[in-house]
N, C-alpha and C. Protein backbone atom coordinates (compact mmCIF):
# COMPACT_ATOMS: atom_id res chain seq x y z
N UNK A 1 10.34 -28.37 -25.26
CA UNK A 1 10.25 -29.33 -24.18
C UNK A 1 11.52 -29.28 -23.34
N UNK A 2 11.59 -29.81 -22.06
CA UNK A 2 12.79 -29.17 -21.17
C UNK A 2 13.50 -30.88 -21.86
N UNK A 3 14.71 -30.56 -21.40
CA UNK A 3 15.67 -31.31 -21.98
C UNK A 3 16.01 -32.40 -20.75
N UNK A 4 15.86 -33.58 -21.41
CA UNK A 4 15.98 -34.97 -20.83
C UNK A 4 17.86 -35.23 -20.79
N UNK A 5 17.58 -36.27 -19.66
CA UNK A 5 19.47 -37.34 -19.41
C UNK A 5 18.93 -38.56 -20.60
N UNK A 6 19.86 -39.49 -20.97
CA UNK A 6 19.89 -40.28 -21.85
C UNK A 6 18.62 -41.48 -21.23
N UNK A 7 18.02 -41.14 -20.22
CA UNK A 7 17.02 -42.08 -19.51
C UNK A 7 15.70 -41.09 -20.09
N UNK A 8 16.30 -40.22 -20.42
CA UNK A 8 14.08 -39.53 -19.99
C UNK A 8 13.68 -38.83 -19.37
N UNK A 9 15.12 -38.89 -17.90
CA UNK A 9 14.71 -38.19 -16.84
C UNK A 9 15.59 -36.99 -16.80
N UNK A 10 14.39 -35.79 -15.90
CA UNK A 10 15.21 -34.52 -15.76
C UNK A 10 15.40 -34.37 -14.26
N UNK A 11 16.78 -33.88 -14.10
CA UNK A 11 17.14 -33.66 -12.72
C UNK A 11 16.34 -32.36 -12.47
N UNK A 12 16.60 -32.45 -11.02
CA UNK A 12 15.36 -31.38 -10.53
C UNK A 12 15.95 -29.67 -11.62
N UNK A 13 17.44 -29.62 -10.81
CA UNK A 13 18.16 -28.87 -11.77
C UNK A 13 17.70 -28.36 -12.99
N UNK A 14 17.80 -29.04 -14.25
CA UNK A 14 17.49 -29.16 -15.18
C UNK A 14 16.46 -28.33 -15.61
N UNK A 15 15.20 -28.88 -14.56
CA UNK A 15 13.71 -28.94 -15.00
C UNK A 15 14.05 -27.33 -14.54
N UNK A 16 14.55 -26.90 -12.99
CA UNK A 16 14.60 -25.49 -12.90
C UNK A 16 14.95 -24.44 -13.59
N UNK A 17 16.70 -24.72 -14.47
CA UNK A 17 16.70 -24.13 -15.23
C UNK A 17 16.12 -23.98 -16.49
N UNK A 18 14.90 -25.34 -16.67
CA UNK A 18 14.39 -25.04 -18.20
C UNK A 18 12.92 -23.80 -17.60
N UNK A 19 12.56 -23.92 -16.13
CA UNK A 19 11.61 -22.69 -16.32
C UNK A 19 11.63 -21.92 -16.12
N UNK A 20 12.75 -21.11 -15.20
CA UNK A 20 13.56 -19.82 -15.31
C UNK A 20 13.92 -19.28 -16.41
N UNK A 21 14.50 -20.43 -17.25
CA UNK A 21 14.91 -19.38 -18.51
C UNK A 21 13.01 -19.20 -19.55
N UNK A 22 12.41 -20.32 -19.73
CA UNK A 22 10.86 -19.77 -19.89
C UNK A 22 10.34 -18.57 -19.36
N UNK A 23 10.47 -18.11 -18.17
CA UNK A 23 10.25 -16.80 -17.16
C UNK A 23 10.96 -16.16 -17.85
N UNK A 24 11.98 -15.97 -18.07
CA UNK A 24 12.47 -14.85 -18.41
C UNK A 24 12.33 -14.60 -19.95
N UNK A 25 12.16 -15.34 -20.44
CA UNK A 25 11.71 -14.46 -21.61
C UNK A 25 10.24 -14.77 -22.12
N UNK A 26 9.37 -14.95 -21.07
CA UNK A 26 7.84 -14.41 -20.94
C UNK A 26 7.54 -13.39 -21.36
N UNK A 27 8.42 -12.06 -20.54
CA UNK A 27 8.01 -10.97 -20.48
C UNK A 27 9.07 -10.08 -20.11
N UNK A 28 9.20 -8.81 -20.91
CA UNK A 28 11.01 -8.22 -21.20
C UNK A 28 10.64 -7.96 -19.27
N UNK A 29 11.79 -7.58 -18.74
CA UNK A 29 12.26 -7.31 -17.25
C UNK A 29 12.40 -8.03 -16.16
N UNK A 30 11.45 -9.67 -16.58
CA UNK A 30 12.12 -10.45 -15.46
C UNK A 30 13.10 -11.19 -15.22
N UNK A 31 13.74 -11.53 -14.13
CA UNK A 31 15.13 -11.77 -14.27
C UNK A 31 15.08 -13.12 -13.03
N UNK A 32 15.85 -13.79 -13.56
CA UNK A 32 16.13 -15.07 -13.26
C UNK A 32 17.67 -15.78 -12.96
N UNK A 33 18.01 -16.40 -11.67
CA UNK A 33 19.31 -16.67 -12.08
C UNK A 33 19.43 -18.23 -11.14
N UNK A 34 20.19 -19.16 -11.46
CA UNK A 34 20.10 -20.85 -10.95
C UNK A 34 21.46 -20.60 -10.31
N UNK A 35 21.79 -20.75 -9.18
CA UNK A 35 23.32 -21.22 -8.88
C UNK A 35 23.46 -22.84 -8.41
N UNK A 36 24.59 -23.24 -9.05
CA UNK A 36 24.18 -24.48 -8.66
C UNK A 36 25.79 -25.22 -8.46
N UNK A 37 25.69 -25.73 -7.33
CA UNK A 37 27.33 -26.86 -7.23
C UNK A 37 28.03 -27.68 -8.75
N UNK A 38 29.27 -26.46 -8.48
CA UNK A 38 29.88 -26.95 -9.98
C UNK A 38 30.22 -28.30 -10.14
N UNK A 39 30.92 -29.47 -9.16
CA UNK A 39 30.70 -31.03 -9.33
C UNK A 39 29.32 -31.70 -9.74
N UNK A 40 28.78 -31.67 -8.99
CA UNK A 40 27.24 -32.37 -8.80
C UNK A 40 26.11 -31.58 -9.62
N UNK A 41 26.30 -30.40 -10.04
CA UNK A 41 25.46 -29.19 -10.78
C UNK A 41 23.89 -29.36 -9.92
N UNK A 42 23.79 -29.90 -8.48
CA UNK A 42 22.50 -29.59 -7.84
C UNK A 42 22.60 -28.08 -7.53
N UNK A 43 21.01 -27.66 -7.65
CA UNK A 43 21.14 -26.53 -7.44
C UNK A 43 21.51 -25.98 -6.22
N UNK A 44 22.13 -24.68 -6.14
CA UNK A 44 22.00 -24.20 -4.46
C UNK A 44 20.78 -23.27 -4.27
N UNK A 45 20.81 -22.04 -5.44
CA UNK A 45 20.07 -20.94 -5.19
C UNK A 45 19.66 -20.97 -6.51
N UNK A 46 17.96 -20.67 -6.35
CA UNK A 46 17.62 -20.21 -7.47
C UNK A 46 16.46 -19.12 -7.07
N UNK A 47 16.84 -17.79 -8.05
CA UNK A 47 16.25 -16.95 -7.53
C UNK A 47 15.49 -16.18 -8.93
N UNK A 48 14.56 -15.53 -8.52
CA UNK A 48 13.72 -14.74 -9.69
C UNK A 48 12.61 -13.80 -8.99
N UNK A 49 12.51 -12.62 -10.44
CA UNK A 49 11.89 -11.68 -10.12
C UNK A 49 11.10 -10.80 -11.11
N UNK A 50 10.23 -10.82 -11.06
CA UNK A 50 9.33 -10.38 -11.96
C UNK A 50 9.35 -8.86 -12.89
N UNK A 51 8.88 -8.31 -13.35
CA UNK A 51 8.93 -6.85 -13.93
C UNK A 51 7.91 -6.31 -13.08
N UNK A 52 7.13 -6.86 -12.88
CA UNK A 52 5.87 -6.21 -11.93
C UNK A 52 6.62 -6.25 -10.64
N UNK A 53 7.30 -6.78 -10.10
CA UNK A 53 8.01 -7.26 -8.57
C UNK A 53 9.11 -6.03 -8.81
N UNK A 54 9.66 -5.93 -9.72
CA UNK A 54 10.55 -4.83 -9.45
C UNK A 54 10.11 -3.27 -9.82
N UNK A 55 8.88 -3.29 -10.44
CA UNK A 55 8.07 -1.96 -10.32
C UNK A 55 7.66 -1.66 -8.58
N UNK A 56 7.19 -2.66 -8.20
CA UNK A 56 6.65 -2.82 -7.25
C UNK A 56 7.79 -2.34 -6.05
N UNK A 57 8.93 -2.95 -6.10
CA UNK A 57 10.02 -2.75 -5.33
C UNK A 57 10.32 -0.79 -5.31
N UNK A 58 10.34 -0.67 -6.88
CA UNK A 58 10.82 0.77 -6.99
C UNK A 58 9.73 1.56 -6.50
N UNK A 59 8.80 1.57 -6.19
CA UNK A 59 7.56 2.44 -6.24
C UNK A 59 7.81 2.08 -4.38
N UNK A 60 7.81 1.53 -3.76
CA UNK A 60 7.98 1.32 -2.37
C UNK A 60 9.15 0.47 -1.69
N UNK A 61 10.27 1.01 -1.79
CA UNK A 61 11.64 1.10 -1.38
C UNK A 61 12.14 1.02 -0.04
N UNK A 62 11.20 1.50 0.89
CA UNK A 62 11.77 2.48 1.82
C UNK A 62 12.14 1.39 3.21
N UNK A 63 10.97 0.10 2.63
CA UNK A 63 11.15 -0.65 3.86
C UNK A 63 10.98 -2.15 3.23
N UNK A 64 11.93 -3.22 3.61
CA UNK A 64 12.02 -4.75 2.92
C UNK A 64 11.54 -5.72 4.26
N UNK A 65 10.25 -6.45 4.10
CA UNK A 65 10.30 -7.68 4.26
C UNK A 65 11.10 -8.61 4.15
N UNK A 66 12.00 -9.13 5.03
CA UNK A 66 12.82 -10.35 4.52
C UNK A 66 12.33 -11.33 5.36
N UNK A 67 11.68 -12.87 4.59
CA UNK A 67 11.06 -13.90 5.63
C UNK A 67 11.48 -14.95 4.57
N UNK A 68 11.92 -16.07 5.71
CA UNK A 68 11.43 -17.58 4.76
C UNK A 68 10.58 -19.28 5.24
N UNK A 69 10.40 -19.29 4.35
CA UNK A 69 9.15 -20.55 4.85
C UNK A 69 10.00 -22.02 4.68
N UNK A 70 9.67 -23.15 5.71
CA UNK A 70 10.27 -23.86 5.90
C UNK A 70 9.34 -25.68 5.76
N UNK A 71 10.28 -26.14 4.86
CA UNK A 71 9.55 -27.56 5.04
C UNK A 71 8.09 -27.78 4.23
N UNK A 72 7.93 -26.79 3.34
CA UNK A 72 6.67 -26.53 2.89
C UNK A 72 6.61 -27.23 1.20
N UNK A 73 7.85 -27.93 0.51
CA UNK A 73 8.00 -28.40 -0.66
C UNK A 73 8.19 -29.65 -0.72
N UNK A 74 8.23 -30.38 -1.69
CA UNK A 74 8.51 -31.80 -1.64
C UNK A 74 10.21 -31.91 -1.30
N UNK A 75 10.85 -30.78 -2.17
CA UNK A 75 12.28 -30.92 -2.03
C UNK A 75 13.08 -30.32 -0.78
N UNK A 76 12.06 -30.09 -0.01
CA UNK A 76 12.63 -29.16 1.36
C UNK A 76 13.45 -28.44 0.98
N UNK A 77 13.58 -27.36 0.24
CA UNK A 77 14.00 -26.59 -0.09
C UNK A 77 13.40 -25.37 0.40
N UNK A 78 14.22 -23.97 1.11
CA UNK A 78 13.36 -23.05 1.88
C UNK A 78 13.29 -22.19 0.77
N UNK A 79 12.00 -21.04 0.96
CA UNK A 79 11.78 -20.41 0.35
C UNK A 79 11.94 -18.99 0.85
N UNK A 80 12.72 -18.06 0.25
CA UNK A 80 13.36 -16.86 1.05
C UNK A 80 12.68 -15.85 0.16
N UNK A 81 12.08 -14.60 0.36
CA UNK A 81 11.47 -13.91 0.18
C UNK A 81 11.60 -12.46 0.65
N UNK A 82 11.13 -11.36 -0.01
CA UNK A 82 11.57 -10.08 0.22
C UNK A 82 10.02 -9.59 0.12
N UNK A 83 9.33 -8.74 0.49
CA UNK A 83 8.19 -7.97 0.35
C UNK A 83 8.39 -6.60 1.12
N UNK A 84 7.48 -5.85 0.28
CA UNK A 84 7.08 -4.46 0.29
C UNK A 84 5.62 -4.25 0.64
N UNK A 85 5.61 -2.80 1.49
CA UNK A 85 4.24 -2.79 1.29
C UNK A 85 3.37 -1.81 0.72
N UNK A 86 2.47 -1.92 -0.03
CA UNK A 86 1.94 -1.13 -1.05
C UNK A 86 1.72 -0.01 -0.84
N UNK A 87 0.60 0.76 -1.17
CA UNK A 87 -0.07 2.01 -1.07
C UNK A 87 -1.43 2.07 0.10
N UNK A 88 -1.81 0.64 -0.23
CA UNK A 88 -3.02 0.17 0.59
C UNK A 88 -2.88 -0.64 1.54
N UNK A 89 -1.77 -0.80 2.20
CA UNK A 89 -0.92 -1.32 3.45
C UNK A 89 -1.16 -3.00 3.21
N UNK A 90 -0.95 -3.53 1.94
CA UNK A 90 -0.81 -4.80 1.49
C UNK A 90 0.39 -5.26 1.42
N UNK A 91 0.79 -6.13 2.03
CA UNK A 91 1.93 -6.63 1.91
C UNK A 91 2.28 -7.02 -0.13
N UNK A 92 3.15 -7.17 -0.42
CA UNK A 92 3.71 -7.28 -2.08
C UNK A 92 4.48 -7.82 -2.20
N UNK A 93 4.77 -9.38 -2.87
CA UNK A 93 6.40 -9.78 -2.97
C UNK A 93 6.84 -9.52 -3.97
N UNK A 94 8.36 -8.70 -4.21
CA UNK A 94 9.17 -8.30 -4.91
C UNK A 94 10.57 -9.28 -4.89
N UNK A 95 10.35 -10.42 -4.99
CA UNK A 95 11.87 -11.23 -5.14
C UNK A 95 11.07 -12.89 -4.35
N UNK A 96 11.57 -13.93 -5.15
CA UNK A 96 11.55 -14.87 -4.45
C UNK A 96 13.06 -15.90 -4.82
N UNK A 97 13.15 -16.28 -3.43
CA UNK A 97 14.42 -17.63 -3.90
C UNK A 97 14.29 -18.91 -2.87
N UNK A 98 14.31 -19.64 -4.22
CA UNK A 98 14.61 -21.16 -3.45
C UNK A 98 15.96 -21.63 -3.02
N UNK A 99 16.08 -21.91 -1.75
CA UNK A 99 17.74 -21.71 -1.44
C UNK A 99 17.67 -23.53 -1.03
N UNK A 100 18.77 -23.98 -1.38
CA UNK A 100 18.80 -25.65 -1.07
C UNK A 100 19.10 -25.69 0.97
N UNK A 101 19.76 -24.77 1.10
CA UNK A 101 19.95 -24.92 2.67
C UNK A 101 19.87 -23.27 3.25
N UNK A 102 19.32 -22.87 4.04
CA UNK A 102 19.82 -21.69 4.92
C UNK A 102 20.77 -20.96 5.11
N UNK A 103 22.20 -21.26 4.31
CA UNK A 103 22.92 -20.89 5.16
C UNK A 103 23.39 -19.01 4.70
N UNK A 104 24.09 -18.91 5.53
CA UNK A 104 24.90 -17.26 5.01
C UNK A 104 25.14 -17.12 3.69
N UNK A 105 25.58 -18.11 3.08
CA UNK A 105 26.44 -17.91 1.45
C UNK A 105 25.49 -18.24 0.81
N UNK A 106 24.17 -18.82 0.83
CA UNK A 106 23.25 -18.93 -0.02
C UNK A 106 22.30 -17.81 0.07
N UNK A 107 21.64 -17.28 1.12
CA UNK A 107 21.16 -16.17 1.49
C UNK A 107 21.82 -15.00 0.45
N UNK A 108 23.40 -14.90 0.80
CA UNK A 108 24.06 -14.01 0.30
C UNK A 108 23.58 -13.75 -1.52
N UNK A 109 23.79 -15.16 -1.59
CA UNK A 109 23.82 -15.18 -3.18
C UNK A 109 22.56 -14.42 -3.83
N UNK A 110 21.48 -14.66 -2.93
CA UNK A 110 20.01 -14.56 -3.17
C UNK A 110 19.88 -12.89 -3.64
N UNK A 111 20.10 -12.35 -2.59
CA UNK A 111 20.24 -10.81 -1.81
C UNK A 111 21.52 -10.16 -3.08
N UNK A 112 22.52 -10.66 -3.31
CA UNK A 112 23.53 -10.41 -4.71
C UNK A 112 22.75 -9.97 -6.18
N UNK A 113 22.04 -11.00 -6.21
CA UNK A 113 21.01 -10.90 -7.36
C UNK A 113 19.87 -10.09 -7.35
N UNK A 114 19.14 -9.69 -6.43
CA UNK A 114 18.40 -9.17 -5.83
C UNK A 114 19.07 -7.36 -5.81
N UNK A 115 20.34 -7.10 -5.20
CA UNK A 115 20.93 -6.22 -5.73
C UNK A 115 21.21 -5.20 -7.13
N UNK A 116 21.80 -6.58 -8.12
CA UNK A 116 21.83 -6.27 -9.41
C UNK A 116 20.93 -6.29 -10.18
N UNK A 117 19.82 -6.70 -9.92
CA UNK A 117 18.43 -6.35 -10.52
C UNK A 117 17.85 -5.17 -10.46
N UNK A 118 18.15 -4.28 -9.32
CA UNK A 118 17.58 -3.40 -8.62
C UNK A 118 18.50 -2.48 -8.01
N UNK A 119 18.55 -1.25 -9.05
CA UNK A 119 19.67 -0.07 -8.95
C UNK A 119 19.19 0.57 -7.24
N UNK A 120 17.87 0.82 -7.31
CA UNK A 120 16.92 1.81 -6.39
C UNK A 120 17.63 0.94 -4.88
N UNK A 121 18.11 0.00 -5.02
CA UNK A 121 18.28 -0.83 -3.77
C UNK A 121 18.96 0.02 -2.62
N UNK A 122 20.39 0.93 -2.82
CA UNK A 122 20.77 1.81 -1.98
C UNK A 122 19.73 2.89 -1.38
N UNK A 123 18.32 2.92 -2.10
CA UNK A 123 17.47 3.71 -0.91
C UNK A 123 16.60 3.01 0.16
N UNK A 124 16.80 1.62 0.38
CA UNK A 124 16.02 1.05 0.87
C UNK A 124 16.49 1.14 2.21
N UNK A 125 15.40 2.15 3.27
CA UNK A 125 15.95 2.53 4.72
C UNK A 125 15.62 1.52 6.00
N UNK A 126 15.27 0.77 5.84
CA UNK A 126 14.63 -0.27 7.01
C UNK A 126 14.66 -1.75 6.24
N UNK A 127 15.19 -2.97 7.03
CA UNK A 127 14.73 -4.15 6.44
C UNK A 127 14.24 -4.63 8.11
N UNK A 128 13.06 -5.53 7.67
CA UNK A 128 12.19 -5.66 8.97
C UNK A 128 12.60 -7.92 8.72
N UNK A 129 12.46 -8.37 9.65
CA UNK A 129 12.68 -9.97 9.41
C UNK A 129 11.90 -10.22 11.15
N UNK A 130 11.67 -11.54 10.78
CA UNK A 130 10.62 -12.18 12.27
C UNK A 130 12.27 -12.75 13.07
N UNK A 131 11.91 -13.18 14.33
CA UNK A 131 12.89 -13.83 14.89
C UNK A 131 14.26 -14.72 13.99
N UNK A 132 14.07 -15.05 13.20
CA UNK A 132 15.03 -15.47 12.22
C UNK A 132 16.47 -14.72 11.90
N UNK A 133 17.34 -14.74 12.87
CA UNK A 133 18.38 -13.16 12.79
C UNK A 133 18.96 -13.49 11.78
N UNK A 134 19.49 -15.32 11.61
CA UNK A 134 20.12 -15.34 10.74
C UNK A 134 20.28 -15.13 9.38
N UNK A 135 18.98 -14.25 8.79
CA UNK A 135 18.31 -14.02 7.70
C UNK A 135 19.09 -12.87 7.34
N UNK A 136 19.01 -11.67 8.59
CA UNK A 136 19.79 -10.18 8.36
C UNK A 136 21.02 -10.55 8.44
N UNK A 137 21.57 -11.89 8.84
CA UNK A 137 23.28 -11.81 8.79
C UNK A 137 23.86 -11.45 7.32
N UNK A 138 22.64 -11.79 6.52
CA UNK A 138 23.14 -11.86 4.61
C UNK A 138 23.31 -9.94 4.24
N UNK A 139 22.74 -9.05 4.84
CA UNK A 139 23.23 -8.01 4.45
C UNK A 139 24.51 -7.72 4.86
């Protein structure tokens, strides 16, 4: 059971890192990581990625989706995202992160992890993003 404050209650935090670390040891290769403000321990970035998401990544490299969706959670928290596209011109997501705000250093963090998960990453020749520039400022 995820682990309670002396009330009962779990900070959002909490509850995140109790199902990230569940994810990750679901199934050997997915990888999971919480960053979170060392005073307050709210999260900033929490990011994860599947074994299938990073097959998926390695098998089609060549070009990254980077998009994120806005206003769409209870915690308004954006959701930043990387996709590939398949064999059968399907789009594929290979990485997702919940970032507490937009900014450069959270992005960054996202894209860090996203890195070290994923050796094949130096062949990736194109990253494509919608009007959102400030998205490519993180490479």
């Amino acid at each position: 059971c995820c682990p309670c404050d002396s009330r009962g209650v779990k900070s959002d935090a909490t509850r995140t890192d109790y199902v990230l670390r569940e994810f990750v040891d679901k199934e050997p290769g997915n990888s999971a990581s919480i960053i979170k403000e060392e005073e307050s321990q709210m999260f900033h970035v929490a990011v994860f990625q599947s074994a299938r998401m990073k097959r998926l990544f390695g098998a089609f490299l060549e070009v990254v989706l980077v998009d994120t969706t806005h206003g769409n959670n209870a915690n308004q928290s954006k959701l930043f995202s990387n996709a590939v596209t398949d064999l059968f011109g399907k789009g594929q997501y290979v990485m997702h992160a919940l970032v507490k705000a937009e900014t450069k250093e959270n992005l960054r963090l996202a894209i860090d992890c996203f890195e070290n998960w994923n050796p094949p990453w130096t062949k990736i020749k194109v990253f494509m993003t919608d009007e959102a520039f400030h998205e490519m400022m993180s490479f």
